[in-house]
C-alpha atoms as a PDB file:
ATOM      1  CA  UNK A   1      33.317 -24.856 -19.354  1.00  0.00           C
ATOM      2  CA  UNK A   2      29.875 -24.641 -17.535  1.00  0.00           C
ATOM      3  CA  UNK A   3      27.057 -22.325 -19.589  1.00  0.00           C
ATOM      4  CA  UNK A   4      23.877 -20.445 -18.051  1.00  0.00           C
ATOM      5  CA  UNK A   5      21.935 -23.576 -19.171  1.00  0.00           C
ATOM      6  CA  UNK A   6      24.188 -26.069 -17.113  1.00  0.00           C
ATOM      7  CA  UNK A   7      23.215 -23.656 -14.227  1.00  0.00           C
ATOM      8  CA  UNK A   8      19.813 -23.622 -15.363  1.00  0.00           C
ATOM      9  CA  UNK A   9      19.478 -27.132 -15.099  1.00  0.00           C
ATOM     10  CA  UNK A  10      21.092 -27.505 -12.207  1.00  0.00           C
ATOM     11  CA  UNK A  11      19.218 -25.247 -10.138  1.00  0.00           C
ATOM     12  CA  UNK A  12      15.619 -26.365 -11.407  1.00  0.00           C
ATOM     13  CA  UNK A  13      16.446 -30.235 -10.173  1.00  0.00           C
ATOM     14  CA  UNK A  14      16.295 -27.960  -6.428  1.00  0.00           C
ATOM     15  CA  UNK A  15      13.557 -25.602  -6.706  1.00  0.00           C
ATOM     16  CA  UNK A  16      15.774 -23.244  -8.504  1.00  0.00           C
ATOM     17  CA  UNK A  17      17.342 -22.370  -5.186  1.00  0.00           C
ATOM     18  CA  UNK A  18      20.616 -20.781  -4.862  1.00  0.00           C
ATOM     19  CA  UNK A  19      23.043 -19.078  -2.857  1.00  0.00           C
ATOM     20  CA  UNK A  20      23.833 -15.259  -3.642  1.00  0.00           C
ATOM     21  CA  UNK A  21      27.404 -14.261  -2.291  1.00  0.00           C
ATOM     22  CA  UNK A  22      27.860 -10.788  -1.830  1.00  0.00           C
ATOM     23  CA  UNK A  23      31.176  -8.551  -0.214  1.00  0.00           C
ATOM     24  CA  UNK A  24      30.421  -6.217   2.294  1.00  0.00           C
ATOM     25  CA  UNK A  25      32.405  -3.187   2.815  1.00  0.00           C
ATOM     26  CA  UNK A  26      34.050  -4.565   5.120  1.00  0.00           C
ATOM     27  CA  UNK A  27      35.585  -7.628   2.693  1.00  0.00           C
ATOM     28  CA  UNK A  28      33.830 -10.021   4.514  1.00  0.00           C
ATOM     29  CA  UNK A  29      31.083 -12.152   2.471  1.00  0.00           C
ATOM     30  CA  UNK A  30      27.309 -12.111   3.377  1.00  0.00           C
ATOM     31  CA  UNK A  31      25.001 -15.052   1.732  1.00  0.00           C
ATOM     32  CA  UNK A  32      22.320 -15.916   1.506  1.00  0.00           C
ATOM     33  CA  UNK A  33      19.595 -18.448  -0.429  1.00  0.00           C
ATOM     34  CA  UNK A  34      17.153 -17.396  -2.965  1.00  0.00           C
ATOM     35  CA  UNK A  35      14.996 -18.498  -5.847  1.00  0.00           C
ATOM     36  CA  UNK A  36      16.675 -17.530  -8.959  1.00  0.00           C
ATOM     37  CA  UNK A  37      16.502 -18.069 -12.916  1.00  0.00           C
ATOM     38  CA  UNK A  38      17.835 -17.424 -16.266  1.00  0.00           C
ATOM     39  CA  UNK A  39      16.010 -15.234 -18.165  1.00  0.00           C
ATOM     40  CA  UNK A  40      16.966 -12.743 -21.676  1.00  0.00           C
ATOM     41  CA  UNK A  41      17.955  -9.242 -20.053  1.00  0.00           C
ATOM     42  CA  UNK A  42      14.882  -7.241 -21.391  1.00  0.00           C
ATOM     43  CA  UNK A  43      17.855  -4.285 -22.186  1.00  0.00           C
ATOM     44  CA  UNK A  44      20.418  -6.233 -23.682  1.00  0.00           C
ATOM     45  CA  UNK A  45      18.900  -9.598 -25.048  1.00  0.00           C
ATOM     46  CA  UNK A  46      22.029 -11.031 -22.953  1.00  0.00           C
ATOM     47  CA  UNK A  47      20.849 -13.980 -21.092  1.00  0.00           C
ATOM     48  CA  UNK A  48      21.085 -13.221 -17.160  1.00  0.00           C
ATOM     49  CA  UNK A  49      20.506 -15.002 -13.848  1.00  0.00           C
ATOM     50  CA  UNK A  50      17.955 -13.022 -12.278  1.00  0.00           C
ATOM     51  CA  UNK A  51      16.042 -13.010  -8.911  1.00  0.00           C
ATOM     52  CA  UNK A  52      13.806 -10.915  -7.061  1.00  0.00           C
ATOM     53  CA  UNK A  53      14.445  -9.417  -3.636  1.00  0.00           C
ATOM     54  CA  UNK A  54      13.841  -7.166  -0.555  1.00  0.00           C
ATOM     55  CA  UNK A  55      16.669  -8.053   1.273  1.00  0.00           C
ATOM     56  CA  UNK A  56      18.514  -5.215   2.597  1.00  0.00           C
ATOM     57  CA  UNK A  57      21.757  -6.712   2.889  1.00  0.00           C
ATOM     58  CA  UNK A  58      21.747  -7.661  -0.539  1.00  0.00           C
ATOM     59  CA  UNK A  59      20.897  -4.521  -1.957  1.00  0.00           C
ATOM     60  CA  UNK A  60      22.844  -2.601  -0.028  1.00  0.00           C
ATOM     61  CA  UNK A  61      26.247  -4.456  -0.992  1.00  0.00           C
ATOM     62  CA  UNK A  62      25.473  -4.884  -4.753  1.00  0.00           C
ATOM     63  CA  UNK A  63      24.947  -1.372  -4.809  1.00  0.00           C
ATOM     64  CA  UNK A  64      28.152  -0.633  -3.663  1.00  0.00           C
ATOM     65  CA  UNK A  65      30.124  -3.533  -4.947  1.00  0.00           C
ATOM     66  CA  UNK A  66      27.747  -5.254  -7.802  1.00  0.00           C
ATOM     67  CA  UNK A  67      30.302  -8.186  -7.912  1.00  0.00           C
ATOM     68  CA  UNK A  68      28.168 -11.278  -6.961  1.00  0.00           C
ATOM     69  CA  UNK A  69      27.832 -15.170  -6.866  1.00  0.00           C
ATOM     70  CA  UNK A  70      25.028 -17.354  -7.739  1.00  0.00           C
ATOM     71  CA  UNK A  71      25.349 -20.524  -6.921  1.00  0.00           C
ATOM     72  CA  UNK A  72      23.000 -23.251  -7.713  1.00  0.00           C
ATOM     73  CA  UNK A  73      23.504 -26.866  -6.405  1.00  0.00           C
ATOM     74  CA  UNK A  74      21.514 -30.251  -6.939  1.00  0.00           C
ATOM     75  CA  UNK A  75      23.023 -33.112  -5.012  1.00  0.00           C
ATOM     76  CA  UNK A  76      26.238 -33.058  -5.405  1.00  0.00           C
ATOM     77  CA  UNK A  77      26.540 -31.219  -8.003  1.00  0.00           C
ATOM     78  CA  UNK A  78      26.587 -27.118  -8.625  1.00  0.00           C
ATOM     79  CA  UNK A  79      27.272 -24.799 -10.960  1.00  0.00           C
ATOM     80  CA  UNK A  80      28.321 -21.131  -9.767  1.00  0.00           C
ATOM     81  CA  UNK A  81      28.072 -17.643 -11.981  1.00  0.00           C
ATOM     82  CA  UNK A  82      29.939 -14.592 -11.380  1.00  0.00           C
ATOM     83  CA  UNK A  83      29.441 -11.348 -12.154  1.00  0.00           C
ATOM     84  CA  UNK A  84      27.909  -7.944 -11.825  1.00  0.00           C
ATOM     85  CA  UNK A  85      24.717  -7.057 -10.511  1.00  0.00           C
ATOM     86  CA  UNK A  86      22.309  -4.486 -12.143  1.00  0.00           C
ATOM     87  CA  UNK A  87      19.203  -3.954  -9.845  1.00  0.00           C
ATOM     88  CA  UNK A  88      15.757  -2.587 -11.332  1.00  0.00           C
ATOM     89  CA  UNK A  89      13.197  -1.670  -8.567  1.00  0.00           C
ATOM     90  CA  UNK A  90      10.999   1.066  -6.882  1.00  0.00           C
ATOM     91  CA  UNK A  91      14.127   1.995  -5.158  1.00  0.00           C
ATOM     92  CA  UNK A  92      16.509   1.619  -8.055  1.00  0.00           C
ATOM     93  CA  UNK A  93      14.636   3.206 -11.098  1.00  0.00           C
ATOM     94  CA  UNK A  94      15.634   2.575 -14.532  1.00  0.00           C
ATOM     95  CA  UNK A  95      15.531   4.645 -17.804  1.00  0.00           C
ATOM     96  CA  UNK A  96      12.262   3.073 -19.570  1.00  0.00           C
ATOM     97  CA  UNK A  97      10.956   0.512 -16.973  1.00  0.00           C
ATOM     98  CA  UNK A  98       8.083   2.349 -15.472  1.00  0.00           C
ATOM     99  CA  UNK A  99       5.948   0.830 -12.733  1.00  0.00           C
ATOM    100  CA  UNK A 100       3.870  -1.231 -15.189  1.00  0.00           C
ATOM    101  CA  UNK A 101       6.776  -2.776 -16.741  1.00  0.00           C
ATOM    102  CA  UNK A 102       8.374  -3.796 -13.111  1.00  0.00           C
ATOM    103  CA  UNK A 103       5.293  -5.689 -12.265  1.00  0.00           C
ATOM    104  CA  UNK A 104       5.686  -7.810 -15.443  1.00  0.00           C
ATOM    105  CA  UNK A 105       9.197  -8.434 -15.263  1.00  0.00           C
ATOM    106  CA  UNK A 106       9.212  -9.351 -11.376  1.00  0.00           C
ATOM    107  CA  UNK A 107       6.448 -12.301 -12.993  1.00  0.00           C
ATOM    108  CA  UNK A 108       8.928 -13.043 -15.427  1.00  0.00           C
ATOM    109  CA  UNK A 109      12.172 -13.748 -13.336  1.00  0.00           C
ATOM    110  CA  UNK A 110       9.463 -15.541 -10.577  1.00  0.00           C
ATOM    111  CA  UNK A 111       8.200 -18.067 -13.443  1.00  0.00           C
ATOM    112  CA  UNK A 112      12.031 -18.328 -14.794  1.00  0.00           C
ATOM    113  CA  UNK A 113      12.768 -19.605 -10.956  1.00  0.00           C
ATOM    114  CA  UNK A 114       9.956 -22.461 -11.313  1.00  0.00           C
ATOM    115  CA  UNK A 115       7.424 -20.195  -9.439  1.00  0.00           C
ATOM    116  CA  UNK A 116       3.759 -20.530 -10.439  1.00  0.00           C
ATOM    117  CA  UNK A 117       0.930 -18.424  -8.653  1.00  0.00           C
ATOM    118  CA  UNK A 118      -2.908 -18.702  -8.183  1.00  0.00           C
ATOM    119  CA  UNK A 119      -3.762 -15.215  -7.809  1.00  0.00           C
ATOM    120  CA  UNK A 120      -1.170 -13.202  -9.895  1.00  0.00           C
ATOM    121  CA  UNK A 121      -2.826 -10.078  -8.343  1.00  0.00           C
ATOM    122  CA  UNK A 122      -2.179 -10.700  -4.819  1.00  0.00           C
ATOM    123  CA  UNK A 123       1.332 -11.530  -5.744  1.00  0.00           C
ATOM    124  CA  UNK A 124       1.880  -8.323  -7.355  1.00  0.00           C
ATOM    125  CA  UNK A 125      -0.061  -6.634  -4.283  1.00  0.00           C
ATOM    126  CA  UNK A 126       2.963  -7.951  -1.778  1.00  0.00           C
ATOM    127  CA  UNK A 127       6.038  -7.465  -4.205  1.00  0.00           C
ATOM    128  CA  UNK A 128       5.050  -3.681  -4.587  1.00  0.00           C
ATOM    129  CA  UNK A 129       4.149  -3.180  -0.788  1.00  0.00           C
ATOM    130  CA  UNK A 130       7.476  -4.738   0.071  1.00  0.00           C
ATOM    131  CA  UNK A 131       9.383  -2.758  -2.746  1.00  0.00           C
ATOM    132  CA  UNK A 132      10.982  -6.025  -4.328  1.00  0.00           C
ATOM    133  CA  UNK A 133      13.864  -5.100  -6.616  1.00  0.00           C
ATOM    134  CA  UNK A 134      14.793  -7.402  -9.237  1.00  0.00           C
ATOM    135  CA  UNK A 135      18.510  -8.608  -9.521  1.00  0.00           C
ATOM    136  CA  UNK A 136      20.125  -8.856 -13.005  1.00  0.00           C
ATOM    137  CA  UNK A 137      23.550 -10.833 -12.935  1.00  0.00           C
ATOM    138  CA  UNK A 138      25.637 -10.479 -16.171  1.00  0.00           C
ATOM    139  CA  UNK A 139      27.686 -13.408 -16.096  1.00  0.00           C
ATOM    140  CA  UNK A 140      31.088 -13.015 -16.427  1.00  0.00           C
ATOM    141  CA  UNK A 141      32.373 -16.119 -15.648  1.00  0.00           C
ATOM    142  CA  UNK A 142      30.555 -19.325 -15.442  1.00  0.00           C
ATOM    143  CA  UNK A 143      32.156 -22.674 -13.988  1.00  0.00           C
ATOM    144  CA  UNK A 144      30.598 -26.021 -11.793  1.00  0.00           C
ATOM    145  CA  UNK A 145      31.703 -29.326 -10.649  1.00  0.00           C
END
């Protein structure tokens, strides 16, 4: 059985890329690729893939149906976690993460996806501007090749 760090691994021989499956209402599945880690869920202590995002698609299917896939690959090899989807951003507010604490943990899930910045203010700047939400994925099951 495959483990968060198998996935981990996996995805940081690629840039930490990955492909996020989500179900539309319509059953049919919309993906797409994104940088994403694994980081402690600041709420739980769990660990969690996480990613950030603006995309509308996305958003708009997790929060109807927070069933999702991440996917990350390297060569031939992948590793794939399912599970639900909790999403903390300016348009999803939750109890105790106020503005201040978003901006921090967007940094965190971009530096658990391999990202590094030179200006950490700019990059704030553009996440808030573009309302980036951060994904939380629970894993539920975890499995790879």
């Amino acid at each position: 059985m495959a483990t968060l760090t198998d996935a981990a691994e996996i995805g940081s021989r690629d840039s930490y890329l990955a492909v996020i499956s989500t179900a539309r209402a319509d059953g049919t599945i919309q993906s797409s690729v994104v940088n994403a880690g694994v980081l402690a869920d600041l709420r739980t202590g769990q660990d969690v893939v996480a990613f950030v995002t603006n995309g509308k698609a996305k958003l708009a299917n997790l929060r109807a149906r927070p069933q999702v896939t991440v996917t990350f690959r390297a060569g031939w090899q992948w590793a794939a976690v399912e599970g639900d989807a909790s999403i903390i951003g300016p348009d999803d507010p939750v109890p105790g993460i106020d503005d201040e604490r978003l901006r921090l943990l967007r940094r965190e899930v971009f530096t658990a996806a391999g990202g590094t910045h030179d200006d950490w203010d700019e990059y704030d700047r553009v996440l808030a501007a573009e309302r980036r939400a951060v994904v939380l994925v629970t894993p539920a099951r975890v499995y790879s090749s």
